[in-house]
Structures are given as C-alpha cells and as structure tokens.
PDB file of N, CA and C in Angstrom:
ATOM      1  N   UNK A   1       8.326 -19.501  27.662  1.00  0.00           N
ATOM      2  CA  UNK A   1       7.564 -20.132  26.605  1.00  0.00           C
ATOM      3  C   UNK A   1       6.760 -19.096  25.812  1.00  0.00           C
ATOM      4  N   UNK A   2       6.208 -18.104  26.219  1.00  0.00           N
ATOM      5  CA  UNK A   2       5.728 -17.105  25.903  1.00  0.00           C
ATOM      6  C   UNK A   2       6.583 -16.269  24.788  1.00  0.00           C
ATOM      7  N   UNK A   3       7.552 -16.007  25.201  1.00  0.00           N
ATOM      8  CA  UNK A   3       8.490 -15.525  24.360  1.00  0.00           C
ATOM      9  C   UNK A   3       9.018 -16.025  23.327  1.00  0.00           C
ATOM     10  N   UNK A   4       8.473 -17.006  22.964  1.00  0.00           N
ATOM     11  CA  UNK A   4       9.065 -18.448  21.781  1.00  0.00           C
ATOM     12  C   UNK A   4       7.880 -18.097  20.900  1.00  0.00           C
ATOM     13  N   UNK A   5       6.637 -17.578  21.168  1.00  0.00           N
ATOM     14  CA  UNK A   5       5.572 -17.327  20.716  1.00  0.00           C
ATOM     15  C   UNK A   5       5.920 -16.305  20.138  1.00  0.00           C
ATOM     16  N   UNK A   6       5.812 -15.387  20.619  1.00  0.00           N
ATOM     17  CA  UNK A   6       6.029 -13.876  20.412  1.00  0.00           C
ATOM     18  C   UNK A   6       6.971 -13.814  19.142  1.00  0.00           C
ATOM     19  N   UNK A   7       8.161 -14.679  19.338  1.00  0.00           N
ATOM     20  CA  UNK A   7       9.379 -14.526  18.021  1.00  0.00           C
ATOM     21  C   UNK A   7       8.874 -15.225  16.671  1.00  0.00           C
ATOM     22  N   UNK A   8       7.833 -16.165  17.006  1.00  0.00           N
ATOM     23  CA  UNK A   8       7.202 -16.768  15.536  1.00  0.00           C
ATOM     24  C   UNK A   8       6.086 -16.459  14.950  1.00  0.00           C
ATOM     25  N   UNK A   9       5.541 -15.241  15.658  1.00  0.00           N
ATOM     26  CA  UNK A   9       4.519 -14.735  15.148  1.00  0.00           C
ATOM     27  C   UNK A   9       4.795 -13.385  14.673  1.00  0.00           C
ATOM     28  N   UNK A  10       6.048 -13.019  14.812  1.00  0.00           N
ATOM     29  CA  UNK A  10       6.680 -11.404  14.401  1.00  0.00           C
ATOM     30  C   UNK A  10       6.535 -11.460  12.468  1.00  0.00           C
ATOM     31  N   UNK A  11       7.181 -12.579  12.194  1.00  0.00           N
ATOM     32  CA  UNK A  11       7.193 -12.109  10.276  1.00  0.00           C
ATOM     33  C   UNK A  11       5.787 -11.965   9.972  1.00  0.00           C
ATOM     34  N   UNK A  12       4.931 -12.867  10.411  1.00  0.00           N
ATOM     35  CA  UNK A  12       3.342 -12.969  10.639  1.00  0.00           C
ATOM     36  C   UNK A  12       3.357 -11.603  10.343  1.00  0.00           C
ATOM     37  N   UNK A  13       2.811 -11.478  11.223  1.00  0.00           N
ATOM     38  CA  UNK A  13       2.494  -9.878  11.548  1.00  0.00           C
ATOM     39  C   UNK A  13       2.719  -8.606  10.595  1.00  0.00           C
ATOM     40  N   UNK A  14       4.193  -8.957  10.522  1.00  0.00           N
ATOM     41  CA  UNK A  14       4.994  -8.225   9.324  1.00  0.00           C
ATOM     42  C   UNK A  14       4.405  -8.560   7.916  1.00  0.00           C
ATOM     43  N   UNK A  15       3.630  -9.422   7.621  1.00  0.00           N
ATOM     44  CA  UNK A  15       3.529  -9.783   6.240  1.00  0.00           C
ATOM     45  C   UNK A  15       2.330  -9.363   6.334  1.00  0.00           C
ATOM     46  N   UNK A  16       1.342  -9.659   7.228  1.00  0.00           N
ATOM     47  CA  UNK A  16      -0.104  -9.280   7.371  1.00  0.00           C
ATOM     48  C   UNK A  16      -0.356  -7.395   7.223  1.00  0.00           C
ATOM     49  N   UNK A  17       0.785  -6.918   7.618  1.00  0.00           N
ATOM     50  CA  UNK A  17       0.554  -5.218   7.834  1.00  0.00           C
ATOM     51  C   UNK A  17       1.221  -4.734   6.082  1.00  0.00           C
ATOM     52  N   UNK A  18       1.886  -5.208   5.677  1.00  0.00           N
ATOM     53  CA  UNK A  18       2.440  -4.971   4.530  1.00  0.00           C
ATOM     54  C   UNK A  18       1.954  -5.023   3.259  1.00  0.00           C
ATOM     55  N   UNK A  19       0.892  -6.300   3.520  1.00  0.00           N
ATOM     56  CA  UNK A  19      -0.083  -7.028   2.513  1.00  0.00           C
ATOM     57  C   UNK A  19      -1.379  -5.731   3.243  1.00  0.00           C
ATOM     58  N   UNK A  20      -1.536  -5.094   3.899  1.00  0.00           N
ATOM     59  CA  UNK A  20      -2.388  -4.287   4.274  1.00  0.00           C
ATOM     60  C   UNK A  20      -2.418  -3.015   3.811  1.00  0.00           C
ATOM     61  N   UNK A  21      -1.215  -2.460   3.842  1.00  0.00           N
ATOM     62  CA  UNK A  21      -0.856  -1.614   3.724  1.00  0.00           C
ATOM     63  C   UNK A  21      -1.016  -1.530   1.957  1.00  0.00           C
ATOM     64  N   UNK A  22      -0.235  -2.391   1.309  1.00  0.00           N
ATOM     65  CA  UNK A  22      -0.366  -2.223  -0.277  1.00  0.00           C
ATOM     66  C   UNK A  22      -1.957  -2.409  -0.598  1.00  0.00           C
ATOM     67  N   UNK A  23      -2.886  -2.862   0.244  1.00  0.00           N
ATOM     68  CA  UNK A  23      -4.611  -3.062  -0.216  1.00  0.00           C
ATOM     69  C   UNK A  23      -4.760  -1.681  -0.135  1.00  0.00           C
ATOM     70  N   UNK A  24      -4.881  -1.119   0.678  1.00  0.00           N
ATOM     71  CA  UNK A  24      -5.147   0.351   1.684  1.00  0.00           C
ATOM     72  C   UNK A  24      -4.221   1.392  -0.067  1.00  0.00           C
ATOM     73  N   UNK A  25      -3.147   1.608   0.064  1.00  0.00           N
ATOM     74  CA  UNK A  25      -2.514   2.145  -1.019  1.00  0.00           C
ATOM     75  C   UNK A  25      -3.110   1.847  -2.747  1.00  0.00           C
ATOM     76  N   UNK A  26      -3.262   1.019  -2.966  1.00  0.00           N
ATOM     77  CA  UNK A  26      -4.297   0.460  -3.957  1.00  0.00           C
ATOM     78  C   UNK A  26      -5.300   1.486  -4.181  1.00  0.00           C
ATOM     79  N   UNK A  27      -6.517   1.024  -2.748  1.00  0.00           N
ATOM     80  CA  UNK A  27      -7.399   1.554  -2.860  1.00  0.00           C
ATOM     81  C   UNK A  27      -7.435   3.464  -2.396  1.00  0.00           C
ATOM     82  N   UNK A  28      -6.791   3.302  -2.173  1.00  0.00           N
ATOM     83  CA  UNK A  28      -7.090   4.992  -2.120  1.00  0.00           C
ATOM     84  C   UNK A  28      -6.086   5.807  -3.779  1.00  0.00           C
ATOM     85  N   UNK A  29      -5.617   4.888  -4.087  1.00  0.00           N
ATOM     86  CA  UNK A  29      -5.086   5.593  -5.475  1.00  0.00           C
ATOM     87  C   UNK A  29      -6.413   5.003  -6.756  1.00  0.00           C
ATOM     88  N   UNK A  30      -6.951   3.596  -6.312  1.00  0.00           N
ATOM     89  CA  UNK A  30      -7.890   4.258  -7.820  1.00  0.00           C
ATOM     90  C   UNK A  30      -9.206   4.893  -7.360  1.00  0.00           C
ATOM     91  N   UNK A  31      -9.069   5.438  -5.802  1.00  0.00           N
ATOM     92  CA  UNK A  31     -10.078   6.262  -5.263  1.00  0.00           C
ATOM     93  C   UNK A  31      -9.848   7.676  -6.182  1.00  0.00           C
ATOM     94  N   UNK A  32      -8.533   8.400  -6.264  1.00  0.00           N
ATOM     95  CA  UNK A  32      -8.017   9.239  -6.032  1.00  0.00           C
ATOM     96  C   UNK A  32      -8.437   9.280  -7.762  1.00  0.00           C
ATOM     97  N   UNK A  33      -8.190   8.154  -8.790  1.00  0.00           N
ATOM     98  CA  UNK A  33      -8.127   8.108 -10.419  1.00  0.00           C
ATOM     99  C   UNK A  33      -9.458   8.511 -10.721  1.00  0.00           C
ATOM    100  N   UNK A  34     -10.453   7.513  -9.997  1.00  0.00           N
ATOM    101  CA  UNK A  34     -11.652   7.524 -10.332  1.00  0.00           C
ATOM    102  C   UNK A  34     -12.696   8.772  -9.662  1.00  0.00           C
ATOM    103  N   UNK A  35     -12.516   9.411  -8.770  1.00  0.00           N
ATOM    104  CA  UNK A  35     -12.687  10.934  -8.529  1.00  0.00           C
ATOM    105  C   UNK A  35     -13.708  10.583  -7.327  1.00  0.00           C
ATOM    106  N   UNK A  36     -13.172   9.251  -6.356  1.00  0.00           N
ATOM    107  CA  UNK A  36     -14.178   8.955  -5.454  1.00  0.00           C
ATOM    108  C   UNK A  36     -13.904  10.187  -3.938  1.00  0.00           C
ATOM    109  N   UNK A  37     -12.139  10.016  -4.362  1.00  0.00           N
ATOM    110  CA  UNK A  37     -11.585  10.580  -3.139  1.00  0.00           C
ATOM    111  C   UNK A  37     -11.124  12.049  -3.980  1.00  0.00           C
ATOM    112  N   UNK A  38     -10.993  13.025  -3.136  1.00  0.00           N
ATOM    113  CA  UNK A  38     -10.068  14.593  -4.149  1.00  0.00           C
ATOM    114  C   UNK A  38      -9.760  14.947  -3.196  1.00  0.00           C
ATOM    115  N   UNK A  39      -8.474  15.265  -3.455  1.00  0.00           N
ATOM    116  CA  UNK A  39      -8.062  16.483  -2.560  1.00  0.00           C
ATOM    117  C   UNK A  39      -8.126  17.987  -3.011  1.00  0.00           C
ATOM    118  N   UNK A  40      -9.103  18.534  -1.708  1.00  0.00           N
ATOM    119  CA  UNK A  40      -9.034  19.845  -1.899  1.00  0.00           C
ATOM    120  C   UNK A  40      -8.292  20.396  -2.777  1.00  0.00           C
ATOM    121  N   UNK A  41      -8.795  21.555  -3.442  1.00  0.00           N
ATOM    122  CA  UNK A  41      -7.890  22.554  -4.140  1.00  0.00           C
ATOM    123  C   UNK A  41      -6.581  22.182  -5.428  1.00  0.00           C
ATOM    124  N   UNK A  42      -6.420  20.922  -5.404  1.00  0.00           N
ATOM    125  CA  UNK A  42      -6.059  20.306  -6.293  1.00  0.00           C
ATOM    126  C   UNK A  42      -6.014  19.940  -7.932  1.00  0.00           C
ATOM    127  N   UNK A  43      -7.324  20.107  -7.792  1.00  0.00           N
ATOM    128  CA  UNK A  43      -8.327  19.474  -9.088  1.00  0.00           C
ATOM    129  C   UNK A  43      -8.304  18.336  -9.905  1.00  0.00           C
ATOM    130  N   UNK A  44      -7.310  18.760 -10.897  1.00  0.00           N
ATOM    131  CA  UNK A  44      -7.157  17.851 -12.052  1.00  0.00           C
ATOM    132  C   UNK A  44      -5.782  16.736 -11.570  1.00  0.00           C
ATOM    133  N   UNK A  45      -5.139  17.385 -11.046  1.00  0.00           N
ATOM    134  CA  UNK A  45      -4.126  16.347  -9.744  1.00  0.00           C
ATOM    135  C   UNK A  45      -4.348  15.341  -9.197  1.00  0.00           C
ATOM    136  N   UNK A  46      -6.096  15.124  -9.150  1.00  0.00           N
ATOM    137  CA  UNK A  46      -5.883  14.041  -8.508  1.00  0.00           C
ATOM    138  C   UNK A  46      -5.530  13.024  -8.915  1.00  0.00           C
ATOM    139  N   UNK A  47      -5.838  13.156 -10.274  1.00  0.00           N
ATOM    140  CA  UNK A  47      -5.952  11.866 -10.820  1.00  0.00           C
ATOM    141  C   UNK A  47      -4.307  11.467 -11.099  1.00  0.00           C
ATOM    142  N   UNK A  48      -3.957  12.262 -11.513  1.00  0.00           N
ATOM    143  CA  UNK A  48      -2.003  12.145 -11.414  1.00  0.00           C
ATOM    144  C   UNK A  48      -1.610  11.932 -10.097  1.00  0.00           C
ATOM    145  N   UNK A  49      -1.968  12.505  -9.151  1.00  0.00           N
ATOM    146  CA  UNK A  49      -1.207  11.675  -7.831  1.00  0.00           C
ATOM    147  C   UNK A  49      -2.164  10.438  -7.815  1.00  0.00           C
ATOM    148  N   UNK A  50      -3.508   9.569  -7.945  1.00  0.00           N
ATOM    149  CA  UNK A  50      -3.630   8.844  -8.358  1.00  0.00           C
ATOM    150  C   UNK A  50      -3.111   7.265  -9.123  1.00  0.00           C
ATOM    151  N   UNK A  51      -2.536   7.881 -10.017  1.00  0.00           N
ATOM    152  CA  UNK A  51      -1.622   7.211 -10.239  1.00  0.00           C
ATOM    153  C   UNK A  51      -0.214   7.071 -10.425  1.00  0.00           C
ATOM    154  N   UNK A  52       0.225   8.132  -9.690  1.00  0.00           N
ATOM    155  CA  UNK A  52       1.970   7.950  -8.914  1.00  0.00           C
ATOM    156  C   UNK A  52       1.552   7.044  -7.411  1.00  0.00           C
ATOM    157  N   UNK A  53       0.297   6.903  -7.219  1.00  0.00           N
ATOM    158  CA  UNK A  53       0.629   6.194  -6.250  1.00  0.00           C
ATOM    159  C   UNK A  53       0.384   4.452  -6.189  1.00  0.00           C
ATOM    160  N   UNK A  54      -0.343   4.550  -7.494  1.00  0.00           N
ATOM    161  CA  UNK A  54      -1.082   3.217  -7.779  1.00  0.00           C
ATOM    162  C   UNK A  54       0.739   2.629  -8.743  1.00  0.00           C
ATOM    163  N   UNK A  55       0.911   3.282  -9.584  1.00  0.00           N
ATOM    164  CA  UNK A  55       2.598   2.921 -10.332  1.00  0.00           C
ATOM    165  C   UNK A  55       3.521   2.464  -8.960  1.00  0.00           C
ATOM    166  N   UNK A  56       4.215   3.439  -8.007  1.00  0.00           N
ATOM    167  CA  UNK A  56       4.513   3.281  -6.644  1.00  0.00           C
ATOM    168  C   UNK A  56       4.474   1.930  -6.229  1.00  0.00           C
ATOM    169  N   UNK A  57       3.287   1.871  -5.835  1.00  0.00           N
ATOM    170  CA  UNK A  57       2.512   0.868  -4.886  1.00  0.00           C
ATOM    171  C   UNK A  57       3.007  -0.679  -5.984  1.00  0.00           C
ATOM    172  N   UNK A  58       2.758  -0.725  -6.851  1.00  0.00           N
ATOM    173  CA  UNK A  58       2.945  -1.809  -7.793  1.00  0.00           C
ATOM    174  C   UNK A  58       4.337  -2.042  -7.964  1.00  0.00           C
ATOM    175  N   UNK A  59       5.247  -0.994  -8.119  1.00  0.00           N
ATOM    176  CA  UNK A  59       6.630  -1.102  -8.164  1.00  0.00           C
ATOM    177  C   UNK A  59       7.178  -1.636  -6.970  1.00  0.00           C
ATOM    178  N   UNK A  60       6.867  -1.340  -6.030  1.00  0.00           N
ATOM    179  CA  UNK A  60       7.121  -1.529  -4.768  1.00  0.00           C
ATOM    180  C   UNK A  60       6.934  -2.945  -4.390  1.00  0.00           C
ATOM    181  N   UNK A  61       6.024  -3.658  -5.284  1.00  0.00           N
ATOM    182  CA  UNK A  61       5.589  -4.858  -5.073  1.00  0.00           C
ATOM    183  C   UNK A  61       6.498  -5.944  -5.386  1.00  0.00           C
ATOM    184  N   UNK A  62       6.695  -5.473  -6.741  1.00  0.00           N
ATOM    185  CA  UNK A  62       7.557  -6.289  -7.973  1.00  0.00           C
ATOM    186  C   UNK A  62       9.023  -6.140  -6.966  1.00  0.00           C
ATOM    187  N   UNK A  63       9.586  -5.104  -6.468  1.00  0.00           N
ATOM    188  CA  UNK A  63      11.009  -5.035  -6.149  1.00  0.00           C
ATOM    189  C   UNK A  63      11.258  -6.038  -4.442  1.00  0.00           C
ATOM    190  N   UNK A  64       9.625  -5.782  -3.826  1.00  0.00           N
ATOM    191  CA  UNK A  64       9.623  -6.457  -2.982  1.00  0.00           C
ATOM    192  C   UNK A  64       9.943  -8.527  -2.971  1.00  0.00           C
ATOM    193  N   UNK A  65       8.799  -8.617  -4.239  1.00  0.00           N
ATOM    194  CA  UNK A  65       9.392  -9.804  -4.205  1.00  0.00           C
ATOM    195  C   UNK A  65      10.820 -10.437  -5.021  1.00  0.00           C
ATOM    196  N   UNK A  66      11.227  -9.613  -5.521  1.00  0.00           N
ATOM    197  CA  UNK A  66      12.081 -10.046  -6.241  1.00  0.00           C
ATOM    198  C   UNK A  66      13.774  -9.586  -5.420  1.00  0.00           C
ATOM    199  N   UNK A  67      13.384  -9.035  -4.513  1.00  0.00           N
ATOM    200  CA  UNK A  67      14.165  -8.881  -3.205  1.00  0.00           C
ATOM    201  C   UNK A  67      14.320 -10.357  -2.680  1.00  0.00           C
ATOM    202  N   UNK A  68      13.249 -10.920  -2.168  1.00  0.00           N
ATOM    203  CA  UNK A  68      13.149 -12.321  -1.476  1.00  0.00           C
ATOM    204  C   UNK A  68      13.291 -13.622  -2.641  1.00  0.00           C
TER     205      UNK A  68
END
C-alpha cells in the first residue's frame, strides 16, 4: 500500500522541483541584471549572462508547456 503512495506522489514532486527550479533561475538572473549578484572578475557580463539566463529560463518554459 505504501508503494501505491509513493507512485502518485512522483509527478508531484516532479512538478514542485521544476516550478522551483525556474523561481530559483528567475531569480538569480534578474539578480545577476540588476547588479544584486556579480560574478567575480566578470564585470560588465553580468548583466549579459543575466539575461541569457532569464531568455533561457523563459524559453524553456514556453517549450515546456507546449510539449504537454
């Protein structure tokens, strides 16, 4: 019975870490735009990896649902 559990709470899980993961990615790219976060030695980069990751992250979204 346990194991009947376990199999209907797996997409759960999966949707909860994914939907986490794109918050988390979000926020550390308009960290990265807005000059909260920098990476070392970088400089003016950040803000361009910034937003290759915030474009990314959004693309990723759109292809995701339009996958399902």
């Amino acid at each position: 019975m346990a194991k009947n559990k376990t199999i209907t709470m797996t997409p759960l899980l999966g949707i909860v870490a994914w939907i986490t993961g794109v918050i988390v990615s979000l926020a550390v790219g308009f960290a990265l735009i807005d000059g909260g976060l920098a990476v070392p030695y970088i400089g003016v980069l950040n803000v361009i990896a910034g937003w290759i990751v915030v474009v990314s992250t959004i693309l990723s979204v759109i292809l995701a649902i339009l996958k399902k």
